[in-house]
N, C-alpha and C. Protein backbone atom coordinates (compact mmCIF):
# COMPACT_ATOMS: atom_id res chain seq x y z
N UNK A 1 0.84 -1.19 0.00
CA UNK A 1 0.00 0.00 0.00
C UNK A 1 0.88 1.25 0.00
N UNK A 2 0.95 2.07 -1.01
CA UNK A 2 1.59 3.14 -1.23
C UNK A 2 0.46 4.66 0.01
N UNK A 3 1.35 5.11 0.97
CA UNK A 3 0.84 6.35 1.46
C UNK A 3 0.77 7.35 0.73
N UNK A 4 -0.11 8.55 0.99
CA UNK A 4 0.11 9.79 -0.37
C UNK A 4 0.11 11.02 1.33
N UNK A 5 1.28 11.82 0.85
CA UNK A 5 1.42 12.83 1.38
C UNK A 5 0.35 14.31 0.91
N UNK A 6 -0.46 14.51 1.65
CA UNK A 6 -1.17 15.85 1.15
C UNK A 6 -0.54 16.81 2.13
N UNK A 7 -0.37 18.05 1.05
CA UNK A 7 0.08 19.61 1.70
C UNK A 7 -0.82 20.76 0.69
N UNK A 8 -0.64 21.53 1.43
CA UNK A 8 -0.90 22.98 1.33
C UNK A 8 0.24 23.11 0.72
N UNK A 9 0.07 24.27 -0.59
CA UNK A 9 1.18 24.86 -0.94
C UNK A 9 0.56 26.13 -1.59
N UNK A 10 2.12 27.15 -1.58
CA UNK A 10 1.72 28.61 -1.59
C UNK A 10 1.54 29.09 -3.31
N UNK A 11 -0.05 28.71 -4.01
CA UNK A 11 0.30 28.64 -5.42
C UNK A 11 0.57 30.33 -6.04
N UNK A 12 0.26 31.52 -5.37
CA UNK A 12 0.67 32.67 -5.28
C UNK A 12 1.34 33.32 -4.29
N UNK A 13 2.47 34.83 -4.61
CA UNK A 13 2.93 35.10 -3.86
C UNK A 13 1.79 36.04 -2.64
N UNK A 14 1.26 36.25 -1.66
CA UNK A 14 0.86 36.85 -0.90
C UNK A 14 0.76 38.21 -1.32
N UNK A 15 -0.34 38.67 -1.59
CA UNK A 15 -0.45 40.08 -1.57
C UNK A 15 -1.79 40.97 -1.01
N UNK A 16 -1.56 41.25 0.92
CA UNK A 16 -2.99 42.02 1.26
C UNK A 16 -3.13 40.54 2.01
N UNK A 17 -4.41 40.43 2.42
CA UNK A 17 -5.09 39.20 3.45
C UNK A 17 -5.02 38.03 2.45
N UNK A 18 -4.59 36.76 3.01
CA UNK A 18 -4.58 35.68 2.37
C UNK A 18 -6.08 35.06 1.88
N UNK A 19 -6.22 34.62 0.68
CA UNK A 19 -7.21 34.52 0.51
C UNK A 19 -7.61 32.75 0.03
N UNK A 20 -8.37 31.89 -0.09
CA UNK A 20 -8.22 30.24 -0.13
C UNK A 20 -7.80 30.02 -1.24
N UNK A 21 -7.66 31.35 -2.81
CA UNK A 21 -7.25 31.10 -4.02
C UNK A 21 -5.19 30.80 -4.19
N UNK A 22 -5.03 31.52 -2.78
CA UNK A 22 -3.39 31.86 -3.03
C UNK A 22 -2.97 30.33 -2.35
N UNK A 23 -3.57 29.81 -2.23
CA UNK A 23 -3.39 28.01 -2.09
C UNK A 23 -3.72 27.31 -2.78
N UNK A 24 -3.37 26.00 -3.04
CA UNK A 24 -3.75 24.75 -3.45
C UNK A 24 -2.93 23.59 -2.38
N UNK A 25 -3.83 22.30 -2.98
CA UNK A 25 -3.47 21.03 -2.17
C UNK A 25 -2.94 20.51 -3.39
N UNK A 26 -1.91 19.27 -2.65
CA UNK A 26 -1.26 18.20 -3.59
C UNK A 26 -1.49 17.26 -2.62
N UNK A 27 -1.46 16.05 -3.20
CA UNK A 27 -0.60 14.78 -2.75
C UNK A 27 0.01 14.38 -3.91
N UNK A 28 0.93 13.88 -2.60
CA UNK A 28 2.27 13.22 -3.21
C UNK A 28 2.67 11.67 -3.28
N UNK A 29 3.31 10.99 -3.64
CA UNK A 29 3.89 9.53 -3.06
C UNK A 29 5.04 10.00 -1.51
N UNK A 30 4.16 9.35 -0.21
CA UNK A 30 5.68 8.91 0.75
C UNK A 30 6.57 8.96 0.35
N UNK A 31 7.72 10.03 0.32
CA UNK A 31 9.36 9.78 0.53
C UNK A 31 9.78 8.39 1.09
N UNK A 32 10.64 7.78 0.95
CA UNK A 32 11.23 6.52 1.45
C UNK A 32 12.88 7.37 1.72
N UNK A 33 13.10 7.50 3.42
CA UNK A 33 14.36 7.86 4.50
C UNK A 33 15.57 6.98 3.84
N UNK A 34 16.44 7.90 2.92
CA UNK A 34 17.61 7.11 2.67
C UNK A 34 18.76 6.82 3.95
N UNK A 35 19.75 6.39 3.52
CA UNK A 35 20.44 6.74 5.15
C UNK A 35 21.00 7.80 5.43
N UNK A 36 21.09 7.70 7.03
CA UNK A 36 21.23 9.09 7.73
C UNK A 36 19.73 9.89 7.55
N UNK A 37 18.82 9.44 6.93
CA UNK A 37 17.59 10.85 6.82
C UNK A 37 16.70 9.71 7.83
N UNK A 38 15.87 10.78 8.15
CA UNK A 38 14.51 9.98 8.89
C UNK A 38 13.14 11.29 8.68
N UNK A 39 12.10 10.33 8.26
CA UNK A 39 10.77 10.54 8.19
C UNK A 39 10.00 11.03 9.22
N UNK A 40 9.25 12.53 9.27
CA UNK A 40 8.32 12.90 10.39
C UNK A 40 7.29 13.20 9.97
N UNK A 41 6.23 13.23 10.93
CA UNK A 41 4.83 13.40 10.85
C UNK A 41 4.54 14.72 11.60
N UNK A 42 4.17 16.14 11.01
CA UNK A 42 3.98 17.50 11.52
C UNK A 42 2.35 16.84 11.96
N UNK A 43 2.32 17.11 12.88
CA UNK A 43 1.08 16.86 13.78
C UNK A 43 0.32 18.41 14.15
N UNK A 44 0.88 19.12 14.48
CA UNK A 44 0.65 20.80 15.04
C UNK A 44 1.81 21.84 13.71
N UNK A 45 1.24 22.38 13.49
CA UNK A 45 2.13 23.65 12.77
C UNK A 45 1.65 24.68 12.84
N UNK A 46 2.34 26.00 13.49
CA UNK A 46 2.00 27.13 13.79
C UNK A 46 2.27 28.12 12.34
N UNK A 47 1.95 29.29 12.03
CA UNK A 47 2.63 30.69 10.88
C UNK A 47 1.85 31.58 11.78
N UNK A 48 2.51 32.29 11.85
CA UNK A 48 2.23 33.77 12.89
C UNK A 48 2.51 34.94 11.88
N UNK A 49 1.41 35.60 11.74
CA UNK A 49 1.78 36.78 11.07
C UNK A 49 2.99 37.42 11.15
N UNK A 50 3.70 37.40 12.12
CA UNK A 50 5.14 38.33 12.27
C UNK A 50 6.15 37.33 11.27
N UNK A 51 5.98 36.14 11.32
CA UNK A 51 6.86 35.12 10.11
C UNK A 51 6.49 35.88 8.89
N UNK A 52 5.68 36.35 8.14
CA UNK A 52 5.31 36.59 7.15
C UNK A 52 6.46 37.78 6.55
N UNK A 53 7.50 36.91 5.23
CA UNK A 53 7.93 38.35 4.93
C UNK A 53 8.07 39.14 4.34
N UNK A 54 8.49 40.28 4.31
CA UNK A 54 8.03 41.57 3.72
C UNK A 54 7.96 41.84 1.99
């Protein structure tokens, strides 16, 4: 059973209040951890307006 990674990604640059158009979703195929790398699961992710930059 192949996993599929879904994300948010930024399909425009930001300009004024974010709006649901300056996004889109993907999925992807699971990465497979070559060595030395290891695989995580973002459970919580914060963006705080002050990250946002200029």
């Amino acid at each position: 059973m192949t996993e599929l990674n879904k994300r948010i990604v930024l399909a425009v640059r930001l300009v004024g209040r974010p709006q649901q158009t300056d996004f889109s979703t993907e999925e992807t195929k699971m990465p497979e951890p070559r060595d030395g790398e290891v695989l995580l699961e973002t459970i919580y992710l914060s963006l705080d307006p002050y990250m946002r930059g200029a």
